[in-house]
C-alpha atoms as a PDB file:
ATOM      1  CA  UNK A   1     -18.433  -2.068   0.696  1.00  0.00           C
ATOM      2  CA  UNK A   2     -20.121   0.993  -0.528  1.00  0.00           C
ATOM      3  CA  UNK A   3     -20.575   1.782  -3.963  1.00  0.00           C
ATOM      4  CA  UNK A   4     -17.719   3.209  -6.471  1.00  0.00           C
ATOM      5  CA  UNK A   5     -20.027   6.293  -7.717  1.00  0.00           C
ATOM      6  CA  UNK A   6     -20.418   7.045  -3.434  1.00  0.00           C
ATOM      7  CA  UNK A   7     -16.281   7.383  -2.762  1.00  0.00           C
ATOM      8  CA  UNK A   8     -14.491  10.628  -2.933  1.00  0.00           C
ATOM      9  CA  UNK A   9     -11.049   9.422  -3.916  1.00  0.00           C
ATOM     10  CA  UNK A  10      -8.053  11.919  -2.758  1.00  0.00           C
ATOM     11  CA  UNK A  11      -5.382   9.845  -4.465  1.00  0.00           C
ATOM     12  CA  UNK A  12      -4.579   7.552  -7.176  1.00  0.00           C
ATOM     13  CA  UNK A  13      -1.681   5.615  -7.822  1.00  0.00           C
ATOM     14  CA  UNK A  14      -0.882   3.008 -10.905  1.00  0.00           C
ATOM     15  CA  UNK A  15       1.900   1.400 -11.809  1.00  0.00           C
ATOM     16  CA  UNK A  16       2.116  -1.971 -14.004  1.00  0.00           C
ATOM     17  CA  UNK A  17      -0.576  -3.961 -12.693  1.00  0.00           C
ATOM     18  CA  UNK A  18      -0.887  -2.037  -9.730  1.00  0.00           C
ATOM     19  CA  UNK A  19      -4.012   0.186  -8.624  1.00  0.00           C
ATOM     20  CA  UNK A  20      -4.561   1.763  -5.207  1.00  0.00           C
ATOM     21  CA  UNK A  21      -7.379   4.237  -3.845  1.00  0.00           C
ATOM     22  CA  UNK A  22      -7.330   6.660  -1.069  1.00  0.00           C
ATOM     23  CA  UNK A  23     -10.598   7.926   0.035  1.00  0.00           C
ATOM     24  CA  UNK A  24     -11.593  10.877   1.985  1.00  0.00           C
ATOM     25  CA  UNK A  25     -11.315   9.203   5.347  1.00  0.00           C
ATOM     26  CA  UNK A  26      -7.830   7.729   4.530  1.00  0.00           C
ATOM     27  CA  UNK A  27      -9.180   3.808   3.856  1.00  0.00           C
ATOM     28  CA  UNK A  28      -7.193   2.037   0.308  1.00  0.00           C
ATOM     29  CA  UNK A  29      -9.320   0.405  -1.665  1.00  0.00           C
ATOM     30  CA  UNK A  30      -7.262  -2.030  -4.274  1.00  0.00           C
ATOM     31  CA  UNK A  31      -8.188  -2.566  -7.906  1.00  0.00           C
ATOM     32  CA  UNK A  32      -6.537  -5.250  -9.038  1.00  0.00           C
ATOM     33  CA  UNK A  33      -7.112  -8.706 -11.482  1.00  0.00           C
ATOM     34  CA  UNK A  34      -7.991 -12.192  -9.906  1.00  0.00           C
ATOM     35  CA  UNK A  35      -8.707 -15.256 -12.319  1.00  0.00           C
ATOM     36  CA  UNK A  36      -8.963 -13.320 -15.510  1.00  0.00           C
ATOM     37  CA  UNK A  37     -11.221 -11.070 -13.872  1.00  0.00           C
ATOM     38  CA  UNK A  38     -10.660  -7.160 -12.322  1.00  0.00           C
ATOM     39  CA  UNK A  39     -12.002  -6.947  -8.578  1.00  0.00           C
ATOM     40  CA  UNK A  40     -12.209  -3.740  -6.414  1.00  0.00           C
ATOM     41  CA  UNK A  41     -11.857  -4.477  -2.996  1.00  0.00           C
ATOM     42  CA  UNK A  42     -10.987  -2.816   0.461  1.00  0.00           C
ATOM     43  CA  UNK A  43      -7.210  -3.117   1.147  1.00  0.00           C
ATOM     44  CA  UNK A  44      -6.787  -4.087   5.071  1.00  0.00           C
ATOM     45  CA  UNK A  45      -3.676  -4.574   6.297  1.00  0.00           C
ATOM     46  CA  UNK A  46      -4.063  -4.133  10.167  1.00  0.00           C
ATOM     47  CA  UNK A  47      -3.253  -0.487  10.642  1.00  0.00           C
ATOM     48  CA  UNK A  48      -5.125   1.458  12.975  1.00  0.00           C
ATOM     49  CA  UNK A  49      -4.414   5.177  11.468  1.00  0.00           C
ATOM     50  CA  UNK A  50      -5.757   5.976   8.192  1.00  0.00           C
ATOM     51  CA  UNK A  51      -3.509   6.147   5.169  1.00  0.00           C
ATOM     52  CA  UNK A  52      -2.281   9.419   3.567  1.00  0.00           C
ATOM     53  CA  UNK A  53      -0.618   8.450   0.890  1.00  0.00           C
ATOM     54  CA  UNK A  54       0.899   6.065  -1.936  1.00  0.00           C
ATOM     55  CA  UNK A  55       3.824   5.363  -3.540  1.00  0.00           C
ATOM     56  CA  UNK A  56       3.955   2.664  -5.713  1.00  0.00           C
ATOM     57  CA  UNK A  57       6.835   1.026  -7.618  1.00  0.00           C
ATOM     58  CA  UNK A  58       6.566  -1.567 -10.413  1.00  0.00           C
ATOM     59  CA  UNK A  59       7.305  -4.670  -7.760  1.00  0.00           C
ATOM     60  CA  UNK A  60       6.246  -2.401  -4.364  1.00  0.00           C
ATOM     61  CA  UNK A  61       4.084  -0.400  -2.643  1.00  0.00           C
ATOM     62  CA  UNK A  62       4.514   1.855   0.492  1.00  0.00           C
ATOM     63  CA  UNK A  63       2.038   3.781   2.456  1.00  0.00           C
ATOM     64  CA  UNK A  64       2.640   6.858   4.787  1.00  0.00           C
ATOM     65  CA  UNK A  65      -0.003   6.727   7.558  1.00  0.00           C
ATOM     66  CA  UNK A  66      -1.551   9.567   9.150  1.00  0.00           C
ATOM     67  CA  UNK A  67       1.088   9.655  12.536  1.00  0.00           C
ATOM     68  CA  UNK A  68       3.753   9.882   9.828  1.00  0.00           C
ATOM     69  CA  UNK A  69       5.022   6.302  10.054  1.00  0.00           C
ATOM     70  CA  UNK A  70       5.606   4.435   6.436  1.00  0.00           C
ATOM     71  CA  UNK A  71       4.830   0.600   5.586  1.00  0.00           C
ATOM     72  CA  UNK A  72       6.140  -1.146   2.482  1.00  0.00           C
ATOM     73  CA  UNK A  73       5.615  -4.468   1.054  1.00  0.00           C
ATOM     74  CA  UNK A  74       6.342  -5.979  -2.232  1.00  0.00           C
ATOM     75  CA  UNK A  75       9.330  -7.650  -3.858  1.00  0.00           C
ATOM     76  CA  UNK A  76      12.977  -6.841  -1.508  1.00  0.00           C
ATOM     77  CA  UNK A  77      15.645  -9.278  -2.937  1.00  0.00           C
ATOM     78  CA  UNK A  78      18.027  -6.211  -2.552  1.00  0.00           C
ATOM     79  CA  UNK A  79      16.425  -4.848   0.444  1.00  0.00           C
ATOM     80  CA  UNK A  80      14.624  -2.031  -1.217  1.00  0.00           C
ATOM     81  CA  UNK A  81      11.553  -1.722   1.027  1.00  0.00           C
ATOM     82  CA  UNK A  82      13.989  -0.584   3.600  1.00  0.00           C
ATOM     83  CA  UNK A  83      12.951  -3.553   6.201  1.00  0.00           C
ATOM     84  CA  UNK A  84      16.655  -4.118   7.332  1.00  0.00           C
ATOM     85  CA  UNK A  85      16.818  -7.166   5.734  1.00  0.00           C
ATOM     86  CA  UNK A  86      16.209  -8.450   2.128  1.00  0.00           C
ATOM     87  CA  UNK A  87      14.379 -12.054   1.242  1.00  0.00           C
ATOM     88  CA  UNK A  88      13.442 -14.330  -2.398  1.00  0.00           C
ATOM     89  CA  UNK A  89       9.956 -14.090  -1.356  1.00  0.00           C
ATOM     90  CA  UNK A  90       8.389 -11.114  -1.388  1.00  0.00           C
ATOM     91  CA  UNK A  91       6.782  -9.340   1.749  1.00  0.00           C
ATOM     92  CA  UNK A  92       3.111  -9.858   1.482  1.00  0.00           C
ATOM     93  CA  UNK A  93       1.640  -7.774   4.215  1.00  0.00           C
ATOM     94  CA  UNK A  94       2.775  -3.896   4.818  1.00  0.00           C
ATOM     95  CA  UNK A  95       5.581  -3.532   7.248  1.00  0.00           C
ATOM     96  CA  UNK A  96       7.054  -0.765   9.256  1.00  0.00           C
ATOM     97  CA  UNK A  97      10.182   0.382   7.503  1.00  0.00           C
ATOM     98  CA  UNK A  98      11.866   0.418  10.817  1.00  0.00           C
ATOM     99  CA  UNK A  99      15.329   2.859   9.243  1.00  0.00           C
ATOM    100  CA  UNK A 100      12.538   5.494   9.000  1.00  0.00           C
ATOM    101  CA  UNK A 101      11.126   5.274  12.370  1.00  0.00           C
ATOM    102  CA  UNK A 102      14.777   5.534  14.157  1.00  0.00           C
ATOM    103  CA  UNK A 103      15.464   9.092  12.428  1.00  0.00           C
ATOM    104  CA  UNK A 104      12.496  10.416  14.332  1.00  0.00           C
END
């Protein structure tokens, strides 16, 4: 991973406990707290198009990719990540919010 002082962040976004990067070349880096202590680490979530932008919620987090498609993932008892479906547990890895991608 390079070094903090190296990155050229072109977003920010915090909410609660949540803390998410953009860099120049569209990779997330995650700031976030593990065991009592705060790690910064590369967020990787499969996508092959670089991330444009964040929008977090207190219990969510979406990301708009560069071909305009959005992933969410986070807490969805009432179905708010848009999925088509809502669950207890929440959605650990980003998913395609499919309503989205039909109004194309």
């Amino acid at each position: 991973m390079p070094k903090l002082s190296k990155l050229k962040f072109k977003q920010i976004e915090c909410k609660g406990s949540q803390r998410y990067f953009i860099e120049g070349e569209g990779k997330v880096y995650h700031y976030y707290q593990h065991e009592q202590e705060w790690k910064f680490a590369p967020f990787s979530f499969g996508l092959r198009s670089s991330i444009k932008s964040i929008a977090l919620s207190y219990s969510f987090a979406m990301f708009l990719n560069t071909q305009g498609l959005v992933y969410a993932f986070g807490q969805n008892n009432k179905g708010q990540l848009g999925l088509g479906f809502a669950s207890k547990k929440a959605v650990q890895q980003p998913q395609p919010v499919q309503y989205l991608q039909q109004q194309k």
